[in-house]
C-alpha atoms as a PDB file:
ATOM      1  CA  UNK A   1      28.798   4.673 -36.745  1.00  0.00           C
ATOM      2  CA  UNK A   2      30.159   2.607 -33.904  1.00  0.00           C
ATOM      3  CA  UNK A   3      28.320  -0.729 -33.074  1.00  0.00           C
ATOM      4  CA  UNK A   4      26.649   0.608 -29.602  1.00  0.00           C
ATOM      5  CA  UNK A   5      24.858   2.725 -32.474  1.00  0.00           C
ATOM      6  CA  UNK A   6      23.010   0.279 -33.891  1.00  0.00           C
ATOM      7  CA  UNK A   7      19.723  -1.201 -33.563  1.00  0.00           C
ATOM      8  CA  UNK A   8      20.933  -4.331 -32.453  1.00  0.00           C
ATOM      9  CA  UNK A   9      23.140  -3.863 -29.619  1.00  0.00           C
ATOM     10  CA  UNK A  10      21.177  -1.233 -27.924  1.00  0.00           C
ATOM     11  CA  UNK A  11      19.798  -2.376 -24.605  1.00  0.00           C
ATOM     12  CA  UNK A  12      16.309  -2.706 -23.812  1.00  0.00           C
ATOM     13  CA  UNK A  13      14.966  -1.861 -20.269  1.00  0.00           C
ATOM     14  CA  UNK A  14      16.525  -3.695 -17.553  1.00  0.00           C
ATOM     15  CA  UNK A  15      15.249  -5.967 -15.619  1.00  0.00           C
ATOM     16  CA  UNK A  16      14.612  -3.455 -11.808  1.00  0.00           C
ATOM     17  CA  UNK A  17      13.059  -0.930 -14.267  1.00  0.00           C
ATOM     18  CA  UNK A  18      10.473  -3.539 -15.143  1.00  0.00           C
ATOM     19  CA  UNK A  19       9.708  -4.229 -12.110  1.00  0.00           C
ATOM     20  CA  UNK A  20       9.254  -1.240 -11.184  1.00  0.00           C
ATOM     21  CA  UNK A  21       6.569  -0.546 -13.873  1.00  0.00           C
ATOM     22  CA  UNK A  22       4.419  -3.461 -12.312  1.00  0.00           C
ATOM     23  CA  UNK A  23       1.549  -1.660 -10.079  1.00  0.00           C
ATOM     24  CA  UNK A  24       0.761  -2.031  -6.498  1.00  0.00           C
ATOM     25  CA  UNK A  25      -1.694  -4.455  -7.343  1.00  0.00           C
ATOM     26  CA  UNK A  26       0.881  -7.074  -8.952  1.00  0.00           C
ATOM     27  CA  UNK A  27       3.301  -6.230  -5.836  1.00  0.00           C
ATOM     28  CA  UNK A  28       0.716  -7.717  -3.505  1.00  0.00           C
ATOM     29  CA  UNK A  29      -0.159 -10.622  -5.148  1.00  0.00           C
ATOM     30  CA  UNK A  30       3.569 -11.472  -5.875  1.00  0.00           C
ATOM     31  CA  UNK A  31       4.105 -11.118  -1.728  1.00  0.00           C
ATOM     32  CA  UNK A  32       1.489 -13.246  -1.145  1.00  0.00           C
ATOM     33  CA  UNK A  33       2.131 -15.642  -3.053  1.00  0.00           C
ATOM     34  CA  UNK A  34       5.650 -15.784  -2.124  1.00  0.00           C
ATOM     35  CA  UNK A  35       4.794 -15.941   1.723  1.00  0.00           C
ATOM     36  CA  UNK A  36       2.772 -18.899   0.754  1.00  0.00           C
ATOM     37  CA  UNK A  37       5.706 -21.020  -1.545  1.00  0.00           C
ATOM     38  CA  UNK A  38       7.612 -19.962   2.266  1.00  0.00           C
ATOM     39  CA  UNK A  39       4.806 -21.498   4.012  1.00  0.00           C
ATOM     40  CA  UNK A  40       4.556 -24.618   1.286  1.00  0.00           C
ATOM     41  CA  UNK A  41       8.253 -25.436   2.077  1.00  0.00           C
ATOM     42  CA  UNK A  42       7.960 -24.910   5.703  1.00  0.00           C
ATOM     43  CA  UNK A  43       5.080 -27.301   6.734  1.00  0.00           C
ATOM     44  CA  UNK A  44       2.170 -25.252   5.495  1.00  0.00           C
ATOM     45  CA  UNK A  45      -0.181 -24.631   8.400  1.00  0.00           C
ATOM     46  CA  UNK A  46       2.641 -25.910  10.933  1.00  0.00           C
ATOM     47  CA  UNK A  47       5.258 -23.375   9.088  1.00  0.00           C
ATOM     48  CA  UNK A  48       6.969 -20.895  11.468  1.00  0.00           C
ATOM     49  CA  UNK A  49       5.366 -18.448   9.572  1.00  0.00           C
ATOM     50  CA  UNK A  50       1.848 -19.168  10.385  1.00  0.00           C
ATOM     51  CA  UNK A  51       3.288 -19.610  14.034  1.00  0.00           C
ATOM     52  CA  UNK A  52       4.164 -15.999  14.201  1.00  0.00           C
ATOM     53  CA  UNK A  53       1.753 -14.310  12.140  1.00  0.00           C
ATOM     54  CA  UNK A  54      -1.499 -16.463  12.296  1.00  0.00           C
ATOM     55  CA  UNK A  55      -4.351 -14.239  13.555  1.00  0.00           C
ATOM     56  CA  UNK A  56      -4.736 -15.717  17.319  1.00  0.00           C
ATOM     57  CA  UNK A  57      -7.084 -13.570  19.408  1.00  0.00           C
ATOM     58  CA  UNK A  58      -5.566 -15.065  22.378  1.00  0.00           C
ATOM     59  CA  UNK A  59      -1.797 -13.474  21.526  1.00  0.00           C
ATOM     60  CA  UNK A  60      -3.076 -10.500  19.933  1.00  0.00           C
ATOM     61  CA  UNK A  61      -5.181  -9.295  23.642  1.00  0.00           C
ATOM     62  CA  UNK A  62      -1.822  -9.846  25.069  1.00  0.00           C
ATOM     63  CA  UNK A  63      -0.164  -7.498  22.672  1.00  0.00           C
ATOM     64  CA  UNK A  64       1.056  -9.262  19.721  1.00  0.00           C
ATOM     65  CA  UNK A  65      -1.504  -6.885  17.320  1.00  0.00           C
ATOM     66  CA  UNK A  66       0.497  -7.667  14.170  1.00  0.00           C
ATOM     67  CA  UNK A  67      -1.217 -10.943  13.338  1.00  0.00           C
ATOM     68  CA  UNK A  68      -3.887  -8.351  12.492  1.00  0.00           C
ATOM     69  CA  UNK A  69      -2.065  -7.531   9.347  1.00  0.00           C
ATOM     70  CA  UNK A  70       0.149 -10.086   8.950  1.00  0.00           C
ATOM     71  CA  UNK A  71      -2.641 -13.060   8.654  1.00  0.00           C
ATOM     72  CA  UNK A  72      -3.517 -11.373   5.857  1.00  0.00           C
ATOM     73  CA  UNK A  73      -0.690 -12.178   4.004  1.00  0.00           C
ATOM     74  CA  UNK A  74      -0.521 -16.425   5.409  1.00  0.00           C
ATOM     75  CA  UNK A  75      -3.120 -19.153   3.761  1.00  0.00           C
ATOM     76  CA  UNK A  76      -4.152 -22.601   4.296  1.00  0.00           C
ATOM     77  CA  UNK A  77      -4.161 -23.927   0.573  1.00  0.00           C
ATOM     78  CA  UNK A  78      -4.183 -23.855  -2.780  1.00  0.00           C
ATOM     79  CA  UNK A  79      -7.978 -23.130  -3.269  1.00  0.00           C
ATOM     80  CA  UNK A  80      -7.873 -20.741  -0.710  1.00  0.00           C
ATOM     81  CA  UNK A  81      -4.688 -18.296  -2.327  1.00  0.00           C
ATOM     82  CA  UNK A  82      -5.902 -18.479  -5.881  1.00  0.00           C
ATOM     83  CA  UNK A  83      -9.311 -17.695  -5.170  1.00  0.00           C
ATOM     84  CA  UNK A  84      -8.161 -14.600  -2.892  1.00  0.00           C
ATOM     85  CA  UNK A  85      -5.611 -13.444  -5.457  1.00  0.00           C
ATOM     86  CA  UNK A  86      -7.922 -14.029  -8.844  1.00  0.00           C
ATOM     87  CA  UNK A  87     -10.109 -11.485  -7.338  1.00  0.00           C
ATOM     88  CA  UNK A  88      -7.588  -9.396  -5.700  1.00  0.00           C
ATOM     89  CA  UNK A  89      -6.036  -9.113  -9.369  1.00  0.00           C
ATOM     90  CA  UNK A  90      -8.708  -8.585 -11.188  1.00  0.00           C
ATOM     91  CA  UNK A  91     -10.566  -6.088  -8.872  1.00  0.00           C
ATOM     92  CA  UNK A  92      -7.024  -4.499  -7.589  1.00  0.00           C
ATOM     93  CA  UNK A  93      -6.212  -3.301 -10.820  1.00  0.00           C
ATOM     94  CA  UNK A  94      -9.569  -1.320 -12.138  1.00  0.00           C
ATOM     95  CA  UNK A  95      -9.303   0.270  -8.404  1.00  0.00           C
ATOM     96  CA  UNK A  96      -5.614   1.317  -8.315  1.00  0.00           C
ATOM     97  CA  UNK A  97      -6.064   2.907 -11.875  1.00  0.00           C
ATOM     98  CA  UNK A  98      -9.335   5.138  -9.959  1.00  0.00           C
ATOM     99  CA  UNK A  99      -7.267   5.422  -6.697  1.00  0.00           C
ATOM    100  CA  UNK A 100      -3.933   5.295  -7.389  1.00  0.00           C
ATOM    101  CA  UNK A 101      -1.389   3.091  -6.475  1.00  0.00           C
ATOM    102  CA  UNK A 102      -0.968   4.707  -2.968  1.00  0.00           C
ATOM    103  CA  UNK A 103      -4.265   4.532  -2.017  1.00  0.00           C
ATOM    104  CA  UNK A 104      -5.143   1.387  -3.003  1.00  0.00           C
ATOM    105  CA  UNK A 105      -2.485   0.334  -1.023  1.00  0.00           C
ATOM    106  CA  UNK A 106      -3.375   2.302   2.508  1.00  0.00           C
ATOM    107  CA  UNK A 107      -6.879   0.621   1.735  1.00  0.00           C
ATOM    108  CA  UNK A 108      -6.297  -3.062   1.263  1.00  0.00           C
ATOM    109  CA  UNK A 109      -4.409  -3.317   4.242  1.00  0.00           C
ATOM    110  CA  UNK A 110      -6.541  -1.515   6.519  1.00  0.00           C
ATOM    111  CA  UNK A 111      -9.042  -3.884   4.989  1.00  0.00           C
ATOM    112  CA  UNK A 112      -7.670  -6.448   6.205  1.00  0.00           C
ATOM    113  CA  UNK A 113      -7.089  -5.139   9.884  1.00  0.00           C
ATOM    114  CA  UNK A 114     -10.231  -3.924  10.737  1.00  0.00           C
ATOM    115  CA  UNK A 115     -12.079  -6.962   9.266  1.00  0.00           C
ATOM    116  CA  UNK A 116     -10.022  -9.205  11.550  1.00  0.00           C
ATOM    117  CA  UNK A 117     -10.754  -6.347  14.388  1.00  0.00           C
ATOM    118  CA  UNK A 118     -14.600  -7.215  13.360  1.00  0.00           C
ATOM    119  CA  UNK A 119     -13.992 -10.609  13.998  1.00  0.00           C
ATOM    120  CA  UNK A 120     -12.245 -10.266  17.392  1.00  0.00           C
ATOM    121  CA  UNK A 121     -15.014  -7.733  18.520  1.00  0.00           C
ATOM    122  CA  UNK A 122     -17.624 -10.779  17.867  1.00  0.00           C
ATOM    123  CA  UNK A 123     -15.109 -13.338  19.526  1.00  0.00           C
ATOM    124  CA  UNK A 124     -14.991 -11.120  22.631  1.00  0.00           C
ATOM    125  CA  UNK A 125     -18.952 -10.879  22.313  1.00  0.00           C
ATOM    126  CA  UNK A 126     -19.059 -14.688  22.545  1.00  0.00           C
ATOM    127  CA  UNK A 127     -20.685 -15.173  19.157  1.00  0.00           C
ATOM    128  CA  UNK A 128     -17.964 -16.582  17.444  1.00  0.00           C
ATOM    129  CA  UNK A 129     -15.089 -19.411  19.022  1.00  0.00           C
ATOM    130  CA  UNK A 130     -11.868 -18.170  19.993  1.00  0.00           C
ATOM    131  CA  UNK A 131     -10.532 -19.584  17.654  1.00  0.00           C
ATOM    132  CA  UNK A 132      -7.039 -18.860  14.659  1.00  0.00           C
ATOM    133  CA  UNK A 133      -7.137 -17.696  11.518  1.00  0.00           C
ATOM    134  CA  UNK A 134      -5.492 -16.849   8.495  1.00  0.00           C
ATOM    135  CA  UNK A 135      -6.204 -15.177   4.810  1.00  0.00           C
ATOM    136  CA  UNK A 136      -6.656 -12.265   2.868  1.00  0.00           C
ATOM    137  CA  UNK A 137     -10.598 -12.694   2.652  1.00  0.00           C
ATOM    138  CA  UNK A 138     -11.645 -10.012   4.729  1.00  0.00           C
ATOM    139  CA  UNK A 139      -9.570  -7.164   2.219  1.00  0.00           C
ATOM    140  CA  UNK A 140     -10.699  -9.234  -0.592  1.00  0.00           C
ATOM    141  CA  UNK A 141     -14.069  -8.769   0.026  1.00  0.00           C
ATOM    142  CA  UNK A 142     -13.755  -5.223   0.637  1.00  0.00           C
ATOM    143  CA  UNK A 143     -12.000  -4.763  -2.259  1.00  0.00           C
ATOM    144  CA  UNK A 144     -14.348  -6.895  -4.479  1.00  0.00           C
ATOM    145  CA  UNK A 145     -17.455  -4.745  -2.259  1.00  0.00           C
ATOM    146  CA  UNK A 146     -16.262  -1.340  -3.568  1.00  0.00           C
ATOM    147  CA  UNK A 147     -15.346  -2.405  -7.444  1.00  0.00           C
ATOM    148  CA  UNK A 148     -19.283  -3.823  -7.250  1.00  0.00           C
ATOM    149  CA  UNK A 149     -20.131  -0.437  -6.105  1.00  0.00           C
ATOM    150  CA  UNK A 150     -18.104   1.241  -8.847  1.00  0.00           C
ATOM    151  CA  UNK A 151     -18.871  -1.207 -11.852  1.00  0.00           C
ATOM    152  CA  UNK A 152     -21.928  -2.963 -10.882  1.00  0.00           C
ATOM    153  CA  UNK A 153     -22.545  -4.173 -14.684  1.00  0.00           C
ATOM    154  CA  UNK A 154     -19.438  -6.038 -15.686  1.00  0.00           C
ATOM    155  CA  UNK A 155     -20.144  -9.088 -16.450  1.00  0.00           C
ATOM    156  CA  UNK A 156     -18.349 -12.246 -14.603  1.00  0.00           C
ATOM    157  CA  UNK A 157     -18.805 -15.593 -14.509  1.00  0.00           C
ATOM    158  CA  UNK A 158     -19.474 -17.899 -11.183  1.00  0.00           C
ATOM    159  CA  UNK A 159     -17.214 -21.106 -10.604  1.00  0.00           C
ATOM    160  CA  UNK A 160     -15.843 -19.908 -14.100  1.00  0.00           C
ATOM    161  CA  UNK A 161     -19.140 -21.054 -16.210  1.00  0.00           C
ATOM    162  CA  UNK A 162     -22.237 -18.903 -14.623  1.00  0.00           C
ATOM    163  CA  UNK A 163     -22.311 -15.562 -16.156  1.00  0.00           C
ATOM    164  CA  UNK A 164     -23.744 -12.583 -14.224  1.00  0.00           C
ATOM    165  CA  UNK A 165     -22.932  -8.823 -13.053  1.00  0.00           C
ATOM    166  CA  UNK A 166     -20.709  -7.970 -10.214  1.00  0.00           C
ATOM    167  CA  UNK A 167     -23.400  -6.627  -8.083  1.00  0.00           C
ATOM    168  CA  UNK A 168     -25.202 -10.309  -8.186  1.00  0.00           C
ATOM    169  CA  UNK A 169     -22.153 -12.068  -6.919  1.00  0.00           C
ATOM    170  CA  UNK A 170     -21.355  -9.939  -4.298  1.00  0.00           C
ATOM    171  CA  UNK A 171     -24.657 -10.135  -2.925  1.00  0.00           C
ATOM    172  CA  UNK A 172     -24.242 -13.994  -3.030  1.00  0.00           C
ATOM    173  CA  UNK A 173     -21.237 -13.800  -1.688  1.00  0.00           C
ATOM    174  CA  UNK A 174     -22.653 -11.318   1.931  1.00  0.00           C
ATOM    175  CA  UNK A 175     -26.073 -13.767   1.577  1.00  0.00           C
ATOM    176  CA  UNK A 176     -24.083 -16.581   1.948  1.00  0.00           C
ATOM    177  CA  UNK A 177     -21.441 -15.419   4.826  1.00  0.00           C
ATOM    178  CA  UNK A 178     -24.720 -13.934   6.720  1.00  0.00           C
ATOM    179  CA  UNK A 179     -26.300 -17.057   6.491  1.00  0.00           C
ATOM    180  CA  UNK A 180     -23.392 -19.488   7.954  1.00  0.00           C
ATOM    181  CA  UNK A 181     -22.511 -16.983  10.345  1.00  0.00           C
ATOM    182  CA  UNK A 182     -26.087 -16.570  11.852  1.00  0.00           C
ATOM    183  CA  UNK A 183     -26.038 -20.413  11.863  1.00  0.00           C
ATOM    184  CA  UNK A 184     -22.273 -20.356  13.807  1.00  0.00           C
ATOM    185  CA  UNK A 185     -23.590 -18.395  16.149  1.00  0.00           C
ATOM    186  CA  UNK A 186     -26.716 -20.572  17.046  1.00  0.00           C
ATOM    187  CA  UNK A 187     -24.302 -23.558  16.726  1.00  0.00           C
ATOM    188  CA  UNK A 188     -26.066 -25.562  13.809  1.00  0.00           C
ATOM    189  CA  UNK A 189     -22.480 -24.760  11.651  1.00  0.00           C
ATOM    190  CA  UNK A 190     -19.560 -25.218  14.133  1.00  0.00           C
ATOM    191  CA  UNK A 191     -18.317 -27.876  11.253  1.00  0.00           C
ATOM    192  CA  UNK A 192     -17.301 -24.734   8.906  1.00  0.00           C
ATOM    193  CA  UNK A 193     -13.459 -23.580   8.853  1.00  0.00           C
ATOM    194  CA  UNK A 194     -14.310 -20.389   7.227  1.00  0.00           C
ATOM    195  CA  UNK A 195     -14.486 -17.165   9.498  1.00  0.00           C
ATOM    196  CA  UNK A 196     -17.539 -15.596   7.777  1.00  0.00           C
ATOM    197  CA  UNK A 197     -17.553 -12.403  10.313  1.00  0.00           C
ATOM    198  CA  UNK A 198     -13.915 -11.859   9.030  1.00  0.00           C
ATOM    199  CA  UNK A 199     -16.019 -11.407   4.934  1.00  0.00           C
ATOM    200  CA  UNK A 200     -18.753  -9.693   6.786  1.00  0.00           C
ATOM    201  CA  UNK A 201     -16.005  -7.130   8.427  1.00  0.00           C
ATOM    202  CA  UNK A 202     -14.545  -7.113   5.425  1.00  0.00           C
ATOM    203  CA  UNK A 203     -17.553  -6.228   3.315  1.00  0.00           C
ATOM    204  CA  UNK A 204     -18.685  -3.309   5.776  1.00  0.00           C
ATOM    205  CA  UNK A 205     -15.496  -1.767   5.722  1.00  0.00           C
ATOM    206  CA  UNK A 206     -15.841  -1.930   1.584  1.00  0.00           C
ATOM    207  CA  UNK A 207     -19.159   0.028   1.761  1.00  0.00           C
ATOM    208  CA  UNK A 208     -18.340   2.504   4.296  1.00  0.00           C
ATOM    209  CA  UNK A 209     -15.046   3.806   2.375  1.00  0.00           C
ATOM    210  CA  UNK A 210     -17.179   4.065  -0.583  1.00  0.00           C
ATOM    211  CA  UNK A 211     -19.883   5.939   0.704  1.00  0.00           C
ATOM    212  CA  UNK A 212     -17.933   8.280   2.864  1.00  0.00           C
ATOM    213  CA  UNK A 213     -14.985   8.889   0.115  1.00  0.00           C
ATOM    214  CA  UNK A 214     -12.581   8.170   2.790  1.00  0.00           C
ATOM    215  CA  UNK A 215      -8.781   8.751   1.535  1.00  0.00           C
ATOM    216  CA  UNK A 216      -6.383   7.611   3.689  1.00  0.00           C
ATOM    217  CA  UNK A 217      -3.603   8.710   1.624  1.00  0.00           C
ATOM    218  CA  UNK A 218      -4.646  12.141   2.375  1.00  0.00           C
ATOM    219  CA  UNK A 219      -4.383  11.344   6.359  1.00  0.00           C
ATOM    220  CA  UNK A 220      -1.174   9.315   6.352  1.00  0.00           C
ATOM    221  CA  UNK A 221       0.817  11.306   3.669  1.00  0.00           C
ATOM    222  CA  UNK A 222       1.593  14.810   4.164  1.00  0.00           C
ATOM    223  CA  UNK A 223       1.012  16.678   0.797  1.00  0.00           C
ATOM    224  CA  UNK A 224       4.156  18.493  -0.191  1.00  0.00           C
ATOM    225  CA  UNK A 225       4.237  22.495   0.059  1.00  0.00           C
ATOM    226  CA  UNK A 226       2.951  24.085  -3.211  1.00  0.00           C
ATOM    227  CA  UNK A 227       6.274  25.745  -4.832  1.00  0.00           C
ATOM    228  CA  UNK A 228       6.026  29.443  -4.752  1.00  0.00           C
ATOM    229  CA  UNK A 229       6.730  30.690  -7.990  1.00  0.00           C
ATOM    230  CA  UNK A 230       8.346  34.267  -8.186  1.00  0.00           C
ATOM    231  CA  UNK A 231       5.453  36.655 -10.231  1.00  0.00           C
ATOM    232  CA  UNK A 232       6.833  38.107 -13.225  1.00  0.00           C
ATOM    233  CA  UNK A 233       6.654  41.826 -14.152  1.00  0.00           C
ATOM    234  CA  UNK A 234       7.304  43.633 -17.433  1.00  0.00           C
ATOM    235  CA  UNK A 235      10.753  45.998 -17.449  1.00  0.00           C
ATOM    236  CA  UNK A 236      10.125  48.651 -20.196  1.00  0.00           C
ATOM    237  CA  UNK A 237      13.848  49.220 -21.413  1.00  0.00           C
ATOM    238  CA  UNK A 238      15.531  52.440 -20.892  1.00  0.00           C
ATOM    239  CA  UNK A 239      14.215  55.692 -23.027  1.00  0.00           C
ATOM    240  CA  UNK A 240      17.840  56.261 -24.459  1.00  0.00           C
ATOM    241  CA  UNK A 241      17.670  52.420 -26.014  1.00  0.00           C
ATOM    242  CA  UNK A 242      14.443  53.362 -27.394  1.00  0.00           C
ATOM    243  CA  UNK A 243      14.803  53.473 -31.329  1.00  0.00           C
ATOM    244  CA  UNK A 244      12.703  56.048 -33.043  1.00  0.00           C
ATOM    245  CA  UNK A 245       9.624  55.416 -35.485  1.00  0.00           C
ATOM    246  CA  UNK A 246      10.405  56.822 -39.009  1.00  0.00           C
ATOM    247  CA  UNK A 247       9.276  59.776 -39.768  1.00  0.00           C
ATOM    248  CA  UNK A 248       6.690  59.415 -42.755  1.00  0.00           C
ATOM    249  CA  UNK A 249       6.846  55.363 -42.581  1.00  0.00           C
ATOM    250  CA  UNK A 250       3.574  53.309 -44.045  1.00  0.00           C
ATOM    251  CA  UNK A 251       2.467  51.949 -40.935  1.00  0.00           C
ATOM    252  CA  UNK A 252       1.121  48.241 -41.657  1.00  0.00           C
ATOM    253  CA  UNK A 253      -2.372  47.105 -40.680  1.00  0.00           C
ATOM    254  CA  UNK A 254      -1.385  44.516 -37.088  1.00  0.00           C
ATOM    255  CA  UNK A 255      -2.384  41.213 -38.634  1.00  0.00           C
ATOM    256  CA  UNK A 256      -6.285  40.361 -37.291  1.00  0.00           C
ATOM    257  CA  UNK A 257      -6.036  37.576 -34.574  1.00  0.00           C
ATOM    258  CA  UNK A 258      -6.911  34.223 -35.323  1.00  0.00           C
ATOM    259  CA  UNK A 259     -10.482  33.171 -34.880  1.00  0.00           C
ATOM    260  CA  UNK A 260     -10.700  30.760 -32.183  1.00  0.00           C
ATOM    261  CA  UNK A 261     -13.210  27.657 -32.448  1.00  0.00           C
ATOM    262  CA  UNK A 262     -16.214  28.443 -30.870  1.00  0.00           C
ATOM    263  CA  UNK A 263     -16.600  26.107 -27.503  1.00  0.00           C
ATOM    264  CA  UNK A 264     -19.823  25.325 -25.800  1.00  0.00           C
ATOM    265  CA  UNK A 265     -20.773  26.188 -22.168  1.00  0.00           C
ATOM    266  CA  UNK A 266     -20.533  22.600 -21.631  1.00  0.00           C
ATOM    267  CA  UNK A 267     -16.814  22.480 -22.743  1.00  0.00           C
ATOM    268  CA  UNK A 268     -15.986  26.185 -20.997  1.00  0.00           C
ATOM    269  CA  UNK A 269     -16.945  23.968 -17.613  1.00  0.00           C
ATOM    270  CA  UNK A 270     -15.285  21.511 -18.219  1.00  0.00           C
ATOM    271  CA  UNK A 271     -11.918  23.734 -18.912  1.00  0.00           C
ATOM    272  CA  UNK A 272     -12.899  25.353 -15.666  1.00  0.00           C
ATOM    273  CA  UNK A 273     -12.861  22.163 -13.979  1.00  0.00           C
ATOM    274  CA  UNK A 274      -9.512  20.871 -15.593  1.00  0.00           C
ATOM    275  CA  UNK A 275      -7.696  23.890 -14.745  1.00  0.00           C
ATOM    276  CA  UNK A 276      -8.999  23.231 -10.714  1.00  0.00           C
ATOM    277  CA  UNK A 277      -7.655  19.609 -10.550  1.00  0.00           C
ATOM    278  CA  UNK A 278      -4.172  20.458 -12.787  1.00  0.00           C
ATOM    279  CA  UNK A 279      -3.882  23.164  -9.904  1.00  0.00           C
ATOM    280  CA  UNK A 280      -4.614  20.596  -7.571  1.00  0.00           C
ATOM    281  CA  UNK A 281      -1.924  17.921  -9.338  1.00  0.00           C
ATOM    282  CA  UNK A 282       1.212  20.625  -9.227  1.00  0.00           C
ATOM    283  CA  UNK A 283       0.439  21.386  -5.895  1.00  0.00           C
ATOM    284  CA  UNK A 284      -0.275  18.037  -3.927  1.00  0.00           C
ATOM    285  CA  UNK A 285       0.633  15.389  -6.792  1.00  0.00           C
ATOM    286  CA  UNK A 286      -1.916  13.275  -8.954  1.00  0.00           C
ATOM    287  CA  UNK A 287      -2.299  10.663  -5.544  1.00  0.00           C
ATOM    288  CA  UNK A 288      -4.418  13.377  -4.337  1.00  0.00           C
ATOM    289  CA  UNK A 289      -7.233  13.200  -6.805  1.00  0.00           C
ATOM    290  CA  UNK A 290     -10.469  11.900  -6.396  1.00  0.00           C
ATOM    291  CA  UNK A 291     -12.322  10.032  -9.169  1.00  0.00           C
ATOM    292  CA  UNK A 292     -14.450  12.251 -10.544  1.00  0.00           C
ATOM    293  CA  UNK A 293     -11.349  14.620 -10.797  1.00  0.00           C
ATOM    294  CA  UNK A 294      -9.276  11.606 -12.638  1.00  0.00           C
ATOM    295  CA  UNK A 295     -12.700  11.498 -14.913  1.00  0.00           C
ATOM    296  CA  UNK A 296     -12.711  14.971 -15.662  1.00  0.00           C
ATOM    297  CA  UNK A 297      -8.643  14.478 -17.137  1.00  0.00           C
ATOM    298  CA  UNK A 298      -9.852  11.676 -19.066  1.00  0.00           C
ATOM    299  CA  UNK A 299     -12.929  13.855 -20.227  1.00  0.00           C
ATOM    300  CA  UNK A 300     -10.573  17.060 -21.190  1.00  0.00           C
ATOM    301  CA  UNK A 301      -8.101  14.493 -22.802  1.00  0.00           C
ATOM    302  CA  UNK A 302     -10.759  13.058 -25.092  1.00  0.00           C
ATOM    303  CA  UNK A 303     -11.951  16.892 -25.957  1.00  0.00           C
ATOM    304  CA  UNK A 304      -8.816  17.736 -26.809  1.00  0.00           C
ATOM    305  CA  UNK A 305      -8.157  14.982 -29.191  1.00  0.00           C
ATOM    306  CA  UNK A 306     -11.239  16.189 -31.127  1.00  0.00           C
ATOM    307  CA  UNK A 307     -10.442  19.419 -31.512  1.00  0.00           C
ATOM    308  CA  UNK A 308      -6.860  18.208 -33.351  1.00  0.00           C
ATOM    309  CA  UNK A 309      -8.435  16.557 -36.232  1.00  0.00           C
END
């Protein structure tokens, strides 16, 4: 046994294929963050960065419609990254295991432009100053909107100490942004640097692609062609290759079939179901499923573990 045989020596996984186990969710954070460390070391909120890519209503009407998506990615401090990417993390990741990675993708940053297409609509209107902005608020919200919808019970805790379910923060959270943007609009809270209609655009957007079971995956992705497997047919071999039956031979009883475990209409649906969505995977890939279909693989996957033991 040479020594690249042993334990030892062999080589774990290297360091590209772990990063390319990380999930979409961890890729966006990590881009983030690193546009912000560029921005740190750049001047911050007088970085070049923020000077090309800082939502500005004013350069965006005269074409320069990128700072739609690229704001999302700039900051103005600390509080206002980790904040953003603490929920982006832990909401991001319970979504792109029901979406997929692809989806969840397509999602947050369409988030992100229409909630900053919200707020322009409501600058235009003259309810809002024309004012610059920057963040990833508007597809954090969303994001945090539809995991509320989805998992309304888990528990979380406020400012890290106040424990309550999703569904009661992110009403706090819209209450709040309604409230200071009713009062930005009358002018009583002109003071606040926080564009609230960019949340409220934001939170719409969340509630709208859960209710409608939008996919955008679907509509920017073209599903490969289903492989057309060639049917197979039964060739009976030639009558001269044919080997006679004994004359006279004890013919033997054929061995009785095995009984098979009774199954439940309940579980004959639910194969029904599973072989739909496998169809479903070979042909169009597992993006394509929807999250009842990923539940009914997780469903079949647990029935099939019980019928092992």
């Amino acid at each position: 046994m040479g020594i690249q045989d042993r334990d030892y020596y062999r080589e774990g996984p290297s360091f590209l294929d772990r990063v390319g186990q990380q999930g979409a969710t961890v890729w966006l954070v990590a881009i983030t963050c690193g546009v912000f460390f560029g921005q740190m070391f750049s001047g911050l909120d007088r970085s070049p960065l923020v000077q090309i890519g800082a939502y500005d209503p004013k350069l965006i009407l005269e074409g320069e419609v990128w700072r739609l998506l690229t704001a999302c990615f700039l900051h103005a401090g600390i509080g206002h990254i980790f904040f953003n990417m603490l929920i982006l993390y832990w909401a991001g990741q319970r979504l792109e295991d029901l979406y997929g990675a692809r989806e969840f993708v397509f999602f947050y940053l369409i988030a992100g432009v229409v909630a900053n297409l919200a707020f322009l609509a409501v600058q235009l209107a003259g309810l809002a100053d024309m004012g610059a902005a920057i963040g990833a608020s508007g597809a954090v919200i969303a994001t945090l909107i539809v995991f509320a919808c989805h998992y309304p019970h888990v528990r979380v805790r406020l400012w890290f100490f106040i424990p309550m379910p999703v569904w009661v923060l992110a009403v706090l959270a819209l209450a709040g942004d309604i409230v200071f943007a009713l009062n930005s609009v009358v002018g009583q809270a002109r003071w606040s640097q926080t564009a609230h209609f960019v949340h409220l655009g934001g939170a719409v957007f969340g509630l709208l692609y859960y209710q409608s079971g939008w996919r955008f995956s679907s509509i920017f992705v073209r599903a490969p062609k289903a492989r057309v497997r060639p049917k197979l047919r039964i060739v009976a071999p030639p009558a001269e290759e044919r080997m006679p039956e004994p004359v006279g031979a004890p013919v033997e009883a054929a061995p009785k079939p095995a009984a098979k475990p009774a199954s439940g209409p309940a579980d004959e649906q639910l194969e029904a179901k599973l072989d739909a969505v496998l169809e479903k995977v070979s042909k169009y890939g597992q993006e394509s499923l929807t999250p009842e279909e990923r539940e009914i693989l997780v469903k079949a996957s647990e029935l099939y573990k019980k019928r092992r033991k």
